[in-house]
C-alpha atoms as a PDB file:
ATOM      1  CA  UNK A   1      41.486  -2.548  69.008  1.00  0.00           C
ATOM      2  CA  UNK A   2      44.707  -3.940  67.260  1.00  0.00           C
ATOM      3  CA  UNK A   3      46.461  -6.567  68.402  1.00  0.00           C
ATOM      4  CA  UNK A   4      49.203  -6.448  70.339  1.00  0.00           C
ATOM      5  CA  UNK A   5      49.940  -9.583  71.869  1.00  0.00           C
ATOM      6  CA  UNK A   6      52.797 -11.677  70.169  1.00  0.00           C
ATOM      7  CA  UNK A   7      51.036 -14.889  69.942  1.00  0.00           C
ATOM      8  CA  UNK A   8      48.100 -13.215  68.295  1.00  0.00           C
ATOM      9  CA  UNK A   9      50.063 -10.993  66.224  1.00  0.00           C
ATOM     10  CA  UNK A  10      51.759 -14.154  65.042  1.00  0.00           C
ATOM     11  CA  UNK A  11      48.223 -15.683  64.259  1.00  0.00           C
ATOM     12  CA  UNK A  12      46.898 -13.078  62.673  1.00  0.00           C
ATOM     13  CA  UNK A  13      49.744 -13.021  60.194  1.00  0.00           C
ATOM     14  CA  UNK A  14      49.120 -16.795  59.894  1.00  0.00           C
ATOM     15  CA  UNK A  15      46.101 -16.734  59.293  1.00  0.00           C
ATOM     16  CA  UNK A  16      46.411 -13.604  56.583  1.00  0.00           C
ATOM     17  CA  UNK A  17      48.960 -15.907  54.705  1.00  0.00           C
ATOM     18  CA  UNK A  18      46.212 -18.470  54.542  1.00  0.00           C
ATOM     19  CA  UNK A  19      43.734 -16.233  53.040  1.00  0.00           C
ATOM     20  CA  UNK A  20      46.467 -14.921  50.191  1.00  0.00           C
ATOM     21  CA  UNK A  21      46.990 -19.073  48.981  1.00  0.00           C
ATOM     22  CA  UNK A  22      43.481 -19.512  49.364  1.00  0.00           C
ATOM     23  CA  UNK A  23      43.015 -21.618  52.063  1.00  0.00           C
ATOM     24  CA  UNK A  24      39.939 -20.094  53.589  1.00  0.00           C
ATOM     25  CA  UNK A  25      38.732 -23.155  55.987  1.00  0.00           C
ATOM     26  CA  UNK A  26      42.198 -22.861  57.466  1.00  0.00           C
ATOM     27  CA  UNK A  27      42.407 -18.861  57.599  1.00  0.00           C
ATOM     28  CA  UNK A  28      38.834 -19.475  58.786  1.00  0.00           C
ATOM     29  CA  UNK A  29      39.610 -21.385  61.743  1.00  0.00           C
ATOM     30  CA  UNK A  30      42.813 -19.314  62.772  1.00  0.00           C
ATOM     31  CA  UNK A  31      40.631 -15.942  62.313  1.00  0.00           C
ATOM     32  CA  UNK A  32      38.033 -17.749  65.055  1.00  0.00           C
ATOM     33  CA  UNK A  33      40.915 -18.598  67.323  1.00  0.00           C
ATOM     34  CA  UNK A  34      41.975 -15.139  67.468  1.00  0.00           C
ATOM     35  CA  UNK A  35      38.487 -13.832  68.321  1.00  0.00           C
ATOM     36  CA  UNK A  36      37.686 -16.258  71.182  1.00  0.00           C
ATOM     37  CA  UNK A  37      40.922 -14.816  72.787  1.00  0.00           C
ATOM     38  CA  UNK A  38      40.436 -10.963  71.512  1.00  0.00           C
ATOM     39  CA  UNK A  39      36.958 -10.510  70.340  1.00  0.00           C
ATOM     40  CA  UNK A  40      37.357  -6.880  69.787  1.00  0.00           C
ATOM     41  CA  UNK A  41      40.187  -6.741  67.212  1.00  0.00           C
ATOM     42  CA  UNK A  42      38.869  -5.634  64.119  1.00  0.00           C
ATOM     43  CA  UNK A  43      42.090  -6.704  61.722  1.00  0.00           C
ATOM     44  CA  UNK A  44      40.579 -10.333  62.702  1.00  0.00           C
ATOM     45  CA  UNK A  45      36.887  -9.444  62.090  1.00  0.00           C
ATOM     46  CA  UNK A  46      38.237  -7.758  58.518  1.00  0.00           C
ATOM     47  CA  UNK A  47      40.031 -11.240  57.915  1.00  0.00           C
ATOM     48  CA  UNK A  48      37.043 -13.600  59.019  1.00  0.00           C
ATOM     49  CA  UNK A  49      35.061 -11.419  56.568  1.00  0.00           C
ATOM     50  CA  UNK A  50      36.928 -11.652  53.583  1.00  0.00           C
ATOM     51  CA  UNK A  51      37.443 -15.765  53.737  1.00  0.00           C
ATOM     52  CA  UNK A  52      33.701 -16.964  54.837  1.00  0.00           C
ATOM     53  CA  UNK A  53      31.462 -17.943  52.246  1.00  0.00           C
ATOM     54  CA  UNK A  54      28.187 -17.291  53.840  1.00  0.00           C
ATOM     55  CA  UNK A  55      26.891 -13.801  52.735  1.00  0.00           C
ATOM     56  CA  UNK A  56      25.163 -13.071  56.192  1.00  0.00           C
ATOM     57  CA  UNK A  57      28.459 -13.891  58.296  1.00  0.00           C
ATOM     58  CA  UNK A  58      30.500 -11.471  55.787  1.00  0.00           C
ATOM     59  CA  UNK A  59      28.325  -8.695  56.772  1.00  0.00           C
ATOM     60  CA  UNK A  60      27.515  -9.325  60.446  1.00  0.00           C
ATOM     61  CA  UNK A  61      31.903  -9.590  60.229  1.00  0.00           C
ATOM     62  CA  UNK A  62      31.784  -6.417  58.134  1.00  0.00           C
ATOM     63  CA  UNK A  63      29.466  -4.638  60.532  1.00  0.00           C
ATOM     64  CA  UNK A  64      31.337  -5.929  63.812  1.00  0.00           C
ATOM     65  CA  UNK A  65      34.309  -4.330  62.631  1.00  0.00           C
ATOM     66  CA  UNK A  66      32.927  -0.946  61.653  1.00  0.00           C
ATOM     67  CA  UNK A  67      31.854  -0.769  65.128  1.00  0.00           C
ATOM     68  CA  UNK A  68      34.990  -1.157  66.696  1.00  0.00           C
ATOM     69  CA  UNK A  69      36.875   1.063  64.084  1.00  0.00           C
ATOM     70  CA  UNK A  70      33.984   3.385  62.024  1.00  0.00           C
ATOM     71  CA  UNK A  71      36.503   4.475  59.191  1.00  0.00           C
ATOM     72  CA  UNK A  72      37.954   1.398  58.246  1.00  0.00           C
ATOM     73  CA  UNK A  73      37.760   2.111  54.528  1.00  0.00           C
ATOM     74  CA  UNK A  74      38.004  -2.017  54.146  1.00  0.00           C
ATOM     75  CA  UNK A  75      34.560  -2.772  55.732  1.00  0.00           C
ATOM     76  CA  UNK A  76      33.127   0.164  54.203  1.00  0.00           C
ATOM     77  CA  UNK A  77      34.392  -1.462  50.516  1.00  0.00           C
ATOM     78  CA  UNK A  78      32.902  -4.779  51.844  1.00  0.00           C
ATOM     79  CA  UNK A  79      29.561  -3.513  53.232  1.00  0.00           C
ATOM     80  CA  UNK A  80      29.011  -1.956  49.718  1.00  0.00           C
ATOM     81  CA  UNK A  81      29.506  -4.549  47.484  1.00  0.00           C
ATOM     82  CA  UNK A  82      27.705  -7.021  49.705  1.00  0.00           C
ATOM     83  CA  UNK A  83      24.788  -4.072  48.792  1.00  0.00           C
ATOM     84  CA  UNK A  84      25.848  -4.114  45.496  1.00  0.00           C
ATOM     85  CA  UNK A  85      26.391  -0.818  45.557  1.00  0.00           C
ATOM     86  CA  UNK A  86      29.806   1.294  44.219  1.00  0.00           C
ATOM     87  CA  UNK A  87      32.607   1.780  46.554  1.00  0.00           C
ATOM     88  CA  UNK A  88      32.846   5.411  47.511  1.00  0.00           C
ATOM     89  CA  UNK A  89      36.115   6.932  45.403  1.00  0.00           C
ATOM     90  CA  UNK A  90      37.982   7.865  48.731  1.00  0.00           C
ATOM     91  CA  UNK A  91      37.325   4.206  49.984  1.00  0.00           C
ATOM     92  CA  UNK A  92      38.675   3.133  46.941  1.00  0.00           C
ATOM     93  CA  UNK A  93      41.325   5.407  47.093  1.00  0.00           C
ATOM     94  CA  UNK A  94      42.336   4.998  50.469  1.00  0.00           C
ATOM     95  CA  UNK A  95      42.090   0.901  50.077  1.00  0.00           C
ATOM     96  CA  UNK A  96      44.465   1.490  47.212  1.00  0.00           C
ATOM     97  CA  UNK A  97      47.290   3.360  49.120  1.00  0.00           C
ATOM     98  CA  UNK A  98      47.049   1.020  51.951  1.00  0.00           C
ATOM     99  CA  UNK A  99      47.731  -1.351  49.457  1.00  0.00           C
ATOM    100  CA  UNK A 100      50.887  -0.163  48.210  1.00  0.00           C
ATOM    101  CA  UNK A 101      54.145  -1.214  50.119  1.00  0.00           C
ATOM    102  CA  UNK A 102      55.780   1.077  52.973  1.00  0.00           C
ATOM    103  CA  UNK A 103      59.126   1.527  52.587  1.00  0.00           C
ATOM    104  CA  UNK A 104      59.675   0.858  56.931  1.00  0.00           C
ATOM    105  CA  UNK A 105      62.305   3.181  59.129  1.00  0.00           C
ATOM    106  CA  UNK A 106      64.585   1.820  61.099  1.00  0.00           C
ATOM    107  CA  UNK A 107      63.515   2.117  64.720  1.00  0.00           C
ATOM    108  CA  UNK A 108      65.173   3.865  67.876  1.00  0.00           C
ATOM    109  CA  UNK A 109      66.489   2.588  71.065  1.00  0.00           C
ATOM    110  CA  UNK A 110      66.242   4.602  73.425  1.00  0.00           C
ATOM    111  CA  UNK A 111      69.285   4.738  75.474  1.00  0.00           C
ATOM    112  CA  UNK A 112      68.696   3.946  79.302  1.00  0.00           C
ATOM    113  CA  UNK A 113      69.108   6.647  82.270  1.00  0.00           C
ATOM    114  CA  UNK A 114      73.102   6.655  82.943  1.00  0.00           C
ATOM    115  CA  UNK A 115      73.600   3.997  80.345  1.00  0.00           C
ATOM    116  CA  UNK A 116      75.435   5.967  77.529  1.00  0.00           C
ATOM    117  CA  UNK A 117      76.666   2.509  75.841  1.00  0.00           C
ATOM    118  CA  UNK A 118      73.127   2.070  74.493  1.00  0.00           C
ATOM    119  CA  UNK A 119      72.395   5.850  72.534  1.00  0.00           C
ATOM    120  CA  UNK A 120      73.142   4.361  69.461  1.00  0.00           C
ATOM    121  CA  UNK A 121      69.979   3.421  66.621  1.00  0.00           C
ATOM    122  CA  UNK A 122      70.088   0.247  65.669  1.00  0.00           C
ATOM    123  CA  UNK A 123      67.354  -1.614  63.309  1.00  0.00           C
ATOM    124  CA  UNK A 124      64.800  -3.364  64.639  1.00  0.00           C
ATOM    125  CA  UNK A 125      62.687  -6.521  62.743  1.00  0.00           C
ATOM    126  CA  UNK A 126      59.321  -7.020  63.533  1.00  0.00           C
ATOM    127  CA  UNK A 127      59.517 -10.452  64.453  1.00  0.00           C
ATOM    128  CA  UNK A 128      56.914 -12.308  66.327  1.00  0.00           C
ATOM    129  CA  UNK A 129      57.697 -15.322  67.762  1.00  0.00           C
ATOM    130  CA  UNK A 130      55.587 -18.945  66.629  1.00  0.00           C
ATOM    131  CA  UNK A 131      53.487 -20.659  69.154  1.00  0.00           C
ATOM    132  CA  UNK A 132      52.362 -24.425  68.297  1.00  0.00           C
ATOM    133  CA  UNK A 133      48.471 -24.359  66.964  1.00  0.00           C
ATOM    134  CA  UNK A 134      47.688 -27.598  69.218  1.00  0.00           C
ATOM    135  CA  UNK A 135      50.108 -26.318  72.551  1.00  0.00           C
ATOM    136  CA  UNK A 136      49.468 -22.707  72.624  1.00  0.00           C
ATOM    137  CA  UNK A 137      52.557 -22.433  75.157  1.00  0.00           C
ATOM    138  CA  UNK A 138      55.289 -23.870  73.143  1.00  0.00           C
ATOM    139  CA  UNK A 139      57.486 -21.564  71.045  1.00  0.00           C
ATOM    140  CA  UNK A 140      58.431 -23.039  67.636  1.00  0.00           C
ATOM    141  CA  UNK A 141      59.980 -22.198  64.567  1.00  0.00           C
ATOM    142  CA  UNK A 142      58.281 -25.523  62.200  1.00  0.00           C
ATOM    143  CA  UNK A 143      55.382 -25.041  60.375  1.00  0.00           C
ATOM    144  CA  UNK A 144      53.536 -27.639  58.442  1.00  0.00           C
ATOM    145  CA  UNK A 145      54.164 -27.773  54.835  1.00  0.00           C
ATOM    146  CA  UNK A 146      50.603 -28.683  54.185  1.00  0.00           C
ATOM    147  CA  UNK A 147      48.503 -26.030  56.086  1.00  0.00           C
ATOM    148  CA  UNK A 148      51.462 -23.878  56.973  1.00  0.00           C
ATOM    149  CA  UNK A 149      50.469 -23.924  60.663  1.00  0.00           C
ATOM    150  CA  UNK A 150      53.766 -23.690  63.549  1.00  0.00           C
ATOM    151  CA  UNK A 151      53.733 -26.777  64.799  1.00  0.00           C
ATOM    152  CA  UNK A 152      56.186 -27.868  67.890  1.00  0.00           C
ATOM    153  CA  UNK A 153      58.541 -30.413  67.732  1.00  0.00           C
ATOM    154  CA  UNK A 154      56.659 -32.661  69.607  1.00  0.00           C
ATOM    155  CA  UNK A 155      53.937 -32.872  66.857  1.00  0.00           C
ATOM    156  CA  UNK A 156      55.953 -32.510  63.837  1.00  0.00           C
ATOM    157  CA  UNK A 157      56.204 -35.519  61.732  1.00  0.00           C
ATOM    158  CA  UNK A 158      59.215 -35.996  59.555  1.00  0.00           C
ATOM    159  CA  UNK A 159      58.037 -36.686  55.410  1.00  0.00           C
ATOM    160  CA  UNK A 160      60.564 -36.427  52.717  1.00  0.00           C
ATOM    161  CA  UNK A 161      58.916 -33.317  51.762  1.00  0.00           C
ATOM    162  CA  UNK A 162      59.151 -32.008  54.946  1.00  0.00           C
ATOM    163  CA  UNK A 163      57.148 -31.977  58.726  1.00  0.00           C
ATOM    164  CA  UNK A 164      53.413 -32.361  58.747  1.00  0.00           C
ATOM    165  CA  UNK A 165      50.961 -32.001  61.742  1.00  0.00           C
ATOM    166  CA  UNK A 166      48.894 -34.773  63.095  1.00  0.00           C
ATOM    167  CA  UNK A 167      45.739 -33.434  61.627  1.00  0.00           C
ATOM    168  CA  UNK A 168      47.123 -33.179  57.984  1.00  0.00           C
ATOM    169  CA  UNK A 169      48.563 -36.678  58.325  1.00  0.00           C
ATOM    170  CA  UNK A 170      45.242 -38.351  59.453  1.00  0.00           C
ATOM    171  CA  UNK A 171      43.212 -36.560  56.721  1.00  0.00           C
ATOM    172  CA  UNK A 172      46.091 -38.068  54.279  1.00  0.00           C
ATOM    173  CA  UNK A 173      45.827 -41.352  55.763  1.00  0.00           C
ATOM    174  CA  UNK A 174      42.060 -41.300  55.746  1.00  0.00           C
ATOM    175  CA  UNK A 175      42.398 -41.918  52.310  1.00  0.00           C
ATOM    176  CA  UNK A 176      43.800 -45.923  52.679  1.00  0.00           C
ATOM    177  CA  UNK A 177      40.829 -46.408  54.870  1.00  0.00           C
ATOM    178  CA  UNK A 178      38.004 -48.387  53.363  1.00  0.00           C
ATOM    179  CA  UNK A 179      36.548 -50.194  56.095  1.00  0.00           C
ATOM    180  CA  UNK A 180      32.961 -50.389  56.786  1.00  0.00           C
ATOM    181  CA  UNK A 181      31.216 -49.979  60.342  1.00  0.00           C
ATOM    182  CA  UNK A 182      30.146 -53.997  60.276  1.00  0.00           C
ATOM    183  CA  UNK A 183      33.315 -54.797  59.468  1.00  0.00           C
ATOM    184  CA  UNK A 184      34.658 -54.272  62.693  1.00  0.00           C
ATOM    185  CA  UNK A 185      31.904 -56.583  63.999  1.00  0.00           C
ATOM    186  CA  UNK A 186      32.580 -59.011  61.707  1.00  0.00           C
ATOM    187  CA  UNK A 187      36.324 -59.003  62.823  1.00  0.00           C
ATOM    188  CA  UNK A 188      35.702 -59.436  66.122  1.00  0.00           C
ATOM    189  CA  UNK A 189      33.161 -62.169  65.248  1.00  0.00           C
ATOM    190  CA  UNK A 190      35.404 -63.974  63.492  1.00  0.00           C
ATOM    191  CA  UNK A 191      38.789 -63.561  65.951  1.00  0.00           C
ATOM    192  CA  UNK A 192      37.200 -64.319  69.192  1.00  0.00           C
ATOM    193  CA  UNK A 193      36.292 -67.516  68.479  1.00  0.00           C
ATOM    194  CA  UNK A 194      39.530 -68.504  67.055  1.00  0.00           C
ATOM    195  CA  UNK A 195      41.566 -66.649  69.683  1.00  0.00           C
ATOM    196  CA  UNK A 196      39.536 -68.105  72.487  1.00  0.00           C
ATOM    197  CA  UNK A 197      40.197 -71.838  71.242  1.00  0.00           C
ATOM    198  CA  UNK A 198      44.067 -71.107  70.498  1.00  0.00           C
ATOM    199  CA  UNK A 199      44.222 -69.305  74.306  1.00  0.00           C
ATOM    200  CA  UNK A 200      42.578 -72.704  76.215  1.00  0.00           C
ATOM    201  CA  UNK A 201      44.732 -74.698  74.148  1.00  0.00           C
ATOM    202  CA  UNK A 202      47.828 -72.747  74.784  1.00  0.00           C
ATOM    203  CA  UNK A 203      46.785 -72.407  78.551  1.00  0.00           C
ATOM    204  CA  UNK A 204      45.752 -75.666  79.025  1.00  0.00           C
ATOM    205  CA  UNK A 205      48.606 -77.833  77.629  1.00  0.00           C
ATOM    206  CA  UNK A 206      51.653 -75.432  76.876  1.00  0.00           C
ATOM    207  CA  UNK A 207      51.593 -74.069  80.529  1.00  0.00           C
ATOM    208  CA  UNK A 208      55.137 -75.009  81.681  1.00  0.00           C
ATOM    209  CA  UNK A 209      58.629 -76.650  80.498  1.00  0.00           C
ATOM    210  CA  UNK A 210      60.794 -74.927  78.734  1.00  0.00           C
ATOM    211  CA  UNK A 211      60.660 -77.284  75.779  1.00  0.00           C
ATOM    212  CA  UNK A 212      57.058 -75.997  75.682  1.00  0.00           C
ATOM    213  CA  UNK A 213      58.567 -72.033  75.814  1.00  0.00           C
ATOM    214  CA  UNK A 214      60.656 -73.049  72.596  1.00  0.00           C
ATOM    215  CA  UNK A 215      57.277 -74.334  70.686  1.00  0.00           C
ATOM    216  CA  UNK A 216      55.227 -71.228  72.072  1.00  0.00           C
ATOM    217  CA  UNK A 217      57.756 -69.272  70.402  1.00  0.00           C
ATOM    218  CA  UNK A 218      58.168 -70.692  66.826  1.00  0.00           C
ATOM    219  CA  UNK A 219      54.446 -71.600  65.980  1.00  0.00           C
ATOM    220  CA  UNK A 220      52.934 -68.448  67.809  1.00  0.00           C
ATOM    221  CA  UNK A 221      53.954 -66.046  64.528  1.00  0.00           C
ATOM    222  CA  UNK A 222      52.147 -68.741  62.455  1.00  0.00           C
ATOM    223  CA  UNK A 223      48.979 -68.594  64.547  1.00  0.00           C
ATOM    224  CA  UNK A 224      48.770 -64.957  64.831  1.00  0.00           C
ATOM    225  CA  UNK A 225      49.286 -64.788  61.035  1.00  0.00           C
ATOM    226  CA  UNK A 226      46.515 -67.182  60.334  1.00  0.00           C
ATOM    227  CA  UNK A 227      43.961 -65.003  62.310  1.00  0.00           C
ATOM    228  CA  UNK A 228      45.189 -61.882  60.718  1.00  0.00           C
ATOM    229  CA  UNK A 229      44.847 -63.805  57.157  1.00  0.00           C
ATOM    230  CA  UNK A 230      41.171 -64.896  57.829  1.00  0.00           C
ATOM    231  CA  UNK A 231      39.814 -62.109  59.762  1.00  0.00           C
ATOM    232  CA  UNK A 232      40.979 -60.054  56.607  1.00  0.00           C
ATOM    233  CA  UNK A 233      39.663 -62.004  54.127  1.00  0.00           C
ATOM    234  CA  UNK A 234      36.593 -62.168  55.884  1.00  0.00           C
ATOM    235  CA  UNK A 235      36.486 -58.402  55.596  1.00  0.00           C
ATOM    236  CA  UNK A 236      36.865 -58.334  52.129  1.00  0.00           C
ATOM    237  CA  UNK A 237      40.682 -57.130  52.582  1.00  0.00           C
ATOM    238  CA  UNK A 238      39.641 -54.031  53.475  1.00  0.00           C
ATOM    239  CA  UNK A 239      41.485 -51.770  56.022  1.00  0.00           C
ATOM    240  CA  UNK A 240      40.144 -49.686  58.562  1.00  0.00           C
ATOM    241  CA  UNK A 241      42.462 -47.633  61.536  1.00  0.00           C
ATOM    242  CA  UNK A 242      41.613 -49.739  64.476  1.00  0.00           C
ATOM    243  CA  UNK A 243      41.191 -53.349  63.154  1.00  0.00           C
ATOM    244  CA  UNK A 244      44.474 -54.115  63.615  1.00  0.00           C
ATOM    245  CA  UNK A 245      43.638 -52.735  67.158  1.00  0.00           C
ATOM    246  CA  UNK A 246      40.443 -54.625  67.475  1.00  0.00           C
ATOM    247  CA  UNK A 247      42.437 -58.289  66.233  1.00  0.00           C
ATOM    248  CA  UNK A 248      44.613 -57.908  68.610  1.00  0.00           C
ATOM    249  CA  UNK A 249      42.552 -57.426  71.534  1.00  0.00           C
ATOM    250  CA  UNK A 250      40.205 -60.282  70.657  1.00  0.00           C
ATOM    251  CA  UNK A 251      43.613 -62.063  71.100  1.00  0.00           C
ATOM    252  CA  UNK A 252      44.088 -60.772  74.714  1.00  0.00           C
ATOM    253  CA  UNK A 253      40.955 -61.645  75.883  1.00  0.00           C
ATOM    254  CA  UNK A 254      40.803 -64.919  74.180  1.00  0.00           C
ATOM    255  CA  UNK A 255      43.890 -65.505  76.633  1.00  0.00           C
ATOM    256  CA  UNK A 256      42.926 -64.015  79.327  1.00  0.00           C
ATOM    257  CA  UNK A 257      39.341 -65.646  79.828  1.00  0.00           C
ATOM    258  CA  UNK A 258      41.110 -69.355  79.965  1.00  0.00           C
ATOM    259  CA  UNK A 259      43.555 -68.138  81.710  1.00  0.00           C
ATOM    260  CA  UNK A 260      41.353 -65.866  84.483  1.00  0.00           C
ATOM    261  CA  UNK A 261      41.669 -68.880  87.304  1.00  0.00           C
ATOM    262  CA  UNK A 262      45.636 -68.659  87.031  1.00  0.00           C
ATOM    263  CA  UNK A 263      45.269 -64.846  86.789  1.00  0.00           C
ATOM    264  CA  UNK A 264      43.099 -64.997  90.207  1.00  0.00           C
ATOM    265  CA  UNK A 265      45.533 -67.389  91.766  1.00  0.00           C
ATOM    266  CA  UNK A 266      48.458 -64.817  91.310  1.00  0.00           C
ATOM    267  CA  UNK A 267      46.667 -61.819  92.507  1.00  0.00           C
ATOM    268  CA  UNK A 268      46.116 -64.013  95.986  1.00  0.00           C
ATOM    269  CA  UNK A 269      49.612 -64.498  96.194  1.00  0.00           C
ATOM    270  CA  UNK A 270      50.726 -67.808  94.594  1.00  0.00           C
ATOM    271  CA  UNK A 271      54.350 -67.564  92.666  1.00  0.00           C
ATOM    272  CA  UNK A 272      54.071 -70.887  90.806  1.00  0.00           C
ATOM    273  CA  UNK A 273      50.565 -69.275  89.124  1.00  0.00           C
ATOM    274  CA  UNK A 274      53.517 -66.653  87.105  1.00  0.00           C
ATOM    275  CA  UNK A 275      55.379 -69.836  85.838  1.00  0.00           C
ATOM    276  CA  UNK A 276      52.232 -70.553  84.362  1.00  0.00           C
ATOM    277  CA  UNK A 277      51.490 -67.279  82.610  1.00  0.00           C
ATOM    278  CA  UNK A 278      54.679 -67.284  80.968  1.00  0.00           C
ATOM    279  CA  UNK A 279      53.660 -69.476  77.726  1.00  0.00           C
ATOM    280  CA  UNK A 280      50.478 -67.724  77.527  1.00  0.00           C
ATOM    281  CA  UNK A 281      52.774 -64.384  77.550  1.00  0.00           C
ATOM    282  CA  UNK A 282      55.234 -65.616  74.647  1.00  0.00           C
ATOM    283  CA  UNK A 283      52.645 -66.424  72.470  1.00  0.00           C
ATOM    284  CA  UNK A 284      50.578 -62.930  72.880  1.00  0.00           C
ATOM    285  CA  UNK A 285      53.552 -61.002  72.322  1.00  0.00           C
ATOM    286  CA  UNK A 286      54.168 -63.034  69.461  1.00  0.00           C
ATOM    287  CA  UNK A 287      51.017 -63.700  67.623  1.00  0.00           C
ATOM    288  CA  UNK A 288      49.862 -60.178  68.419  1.00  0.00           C
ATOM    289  CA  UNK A 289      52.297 -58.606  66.672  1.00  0.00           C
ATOM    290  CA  UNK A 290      52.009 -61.112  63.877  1.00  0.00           C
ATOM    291  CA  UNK A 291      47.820 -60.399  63.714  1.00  0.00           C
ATOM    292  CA  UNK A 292      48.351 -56.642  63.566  1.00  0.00           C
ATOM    293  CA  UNK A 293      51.089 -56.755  60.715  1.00  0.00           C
ATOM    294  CA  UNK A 294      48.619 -59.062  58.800  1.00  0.00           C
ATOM    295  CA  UNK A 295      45.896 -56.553  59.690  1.00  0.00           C
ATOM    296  CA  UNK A 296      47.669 -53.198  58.601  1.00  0.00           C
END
């Protein structure tokens, strides 16, 4: 069955351009995609055949496609050398002049009943429309310059070398990662308890004035910095995607624990409780953004 739907047809051709640089794991996974959604096209069980390593799923790919289209002289080519046998010389032949280039004819419109304005030919591009890899629905004309899949606007990423999808910038920032799986215990071993003492002190005695807001302000960069410092040091310096993350909500709860009967107060309806919360909100907004810079 050949494809006819525009979003497919603009796969397939995706995914062929993949297989001519070589990317199989990416031609791979476009070939799939089109088969979940058209399971009998053979062009995509030709294409899934060709990039797959495995010599069992070339020729259960090879065989699929025979079966939808018996004379296609490409799984005939495949299925023989998988065999190890000699490709037939009109398989070879044929393969050959579907290789060479078409010169393509303009095409026709037909002009509409008692509408003589449109009986005039006029060429015609082939041009299938882009649809976003991760939002199926959304037309685009970006592609990502690292795995050449469209990619809509909404999950393009600017680079100086161009836009990049979310899943080719993790994998490059995967690379700054070193962290280790204790070390996000560790972090939160060592933040808590530090957090926990700064949050009762800053609850406790820097509660209200606005003398005390002043103070809250200034010295609450310099204590978020100092448990960004030490948790990383006691991580070896190492870096790890949510540490930064983890700091900084060791620094929420160690507010929010001393501060939980002033929290309670406010939800049954006392005012003054908010006057109270204010400090305790300076310095989190503060010294959590502090932390997480030291943590990056």
């Amino acid at each position: 069955m050949a494809i006819k739907e525009p979003r497919l047809r603009s796969l397939l051709t995706q995914a062929d351009r993949n297989a001519a640089y070589g990317k199989n794991a990416a031609a791979e996974g476009i070939y799939r995609q089109i088969l979940d959604a058209a399971p009998e096209a053979e062009e995509a069980w030709l294409g899934l055949a060709e990039v797959v390593s495995d010599p069992e799923e070339k020729r259960a790919a090879y065989e699929r496609a025979l079966r939808l289209a018996p004379e296609t002289p490409a799984a005939i080519a495949g299925l023989a050398r998988l065999d190890g046998r000699p490709v037939p010389p009109e398989i070879a032949a044929a393969l050959e002049a579907a290789a060479e280039p078409e010169e393509l004819a303009p095409a026709k419109v037909e002009p509409l009943d008692g509408d003589e304005d449109h009986a005039t030919a006029i060429d015609v591009e082939a041009d299938y429309e882009l649809y976003c890899y991760r939002h199926p629905e959304r037309a685009t004309s970006l592609r990502c310059y690292n795995c050449d899949r469209p990619i809509c606007i909404s999950c393009a990423n600017k680079t100086p070398v161009g836009y990049i999808c979310p899943e080719c910038q993790r994998e490059a920032e995967d690379a700054f990662f070193n962290s280790k799986p204790l070390d996000y215990l560790l972090a939160a071993l060592v933040s808590l308890p530090i957090s926990l003492l700064t949050g009762f002190l800053i609850v406790r005695f820097f509660s209200g004035g606005f003398l005390f807001f002043i103070i809250i302000f200034f010295v609450s960069g310099a204590i978020g910095s100092f448990i960004g410092r030490i948790t990383k040091r006691a991580i070896g310096g190492r870096r790890g995607r949510y540490l930064p993350a983890l700091v900084v909500a060791m620094m929420i709860l160690g507010v929010v624990i001393p501060a939980l009967p002033i929290l309670l107060a406010v939800l049954t309806g006392s005012v003054g409780g908010l006057l109270a919360l204010l400090g305790p909100g300076i310095y989190l907004f503060v010294g959590a953004s502090a932390a997480y810079w030291q943590m990056r």
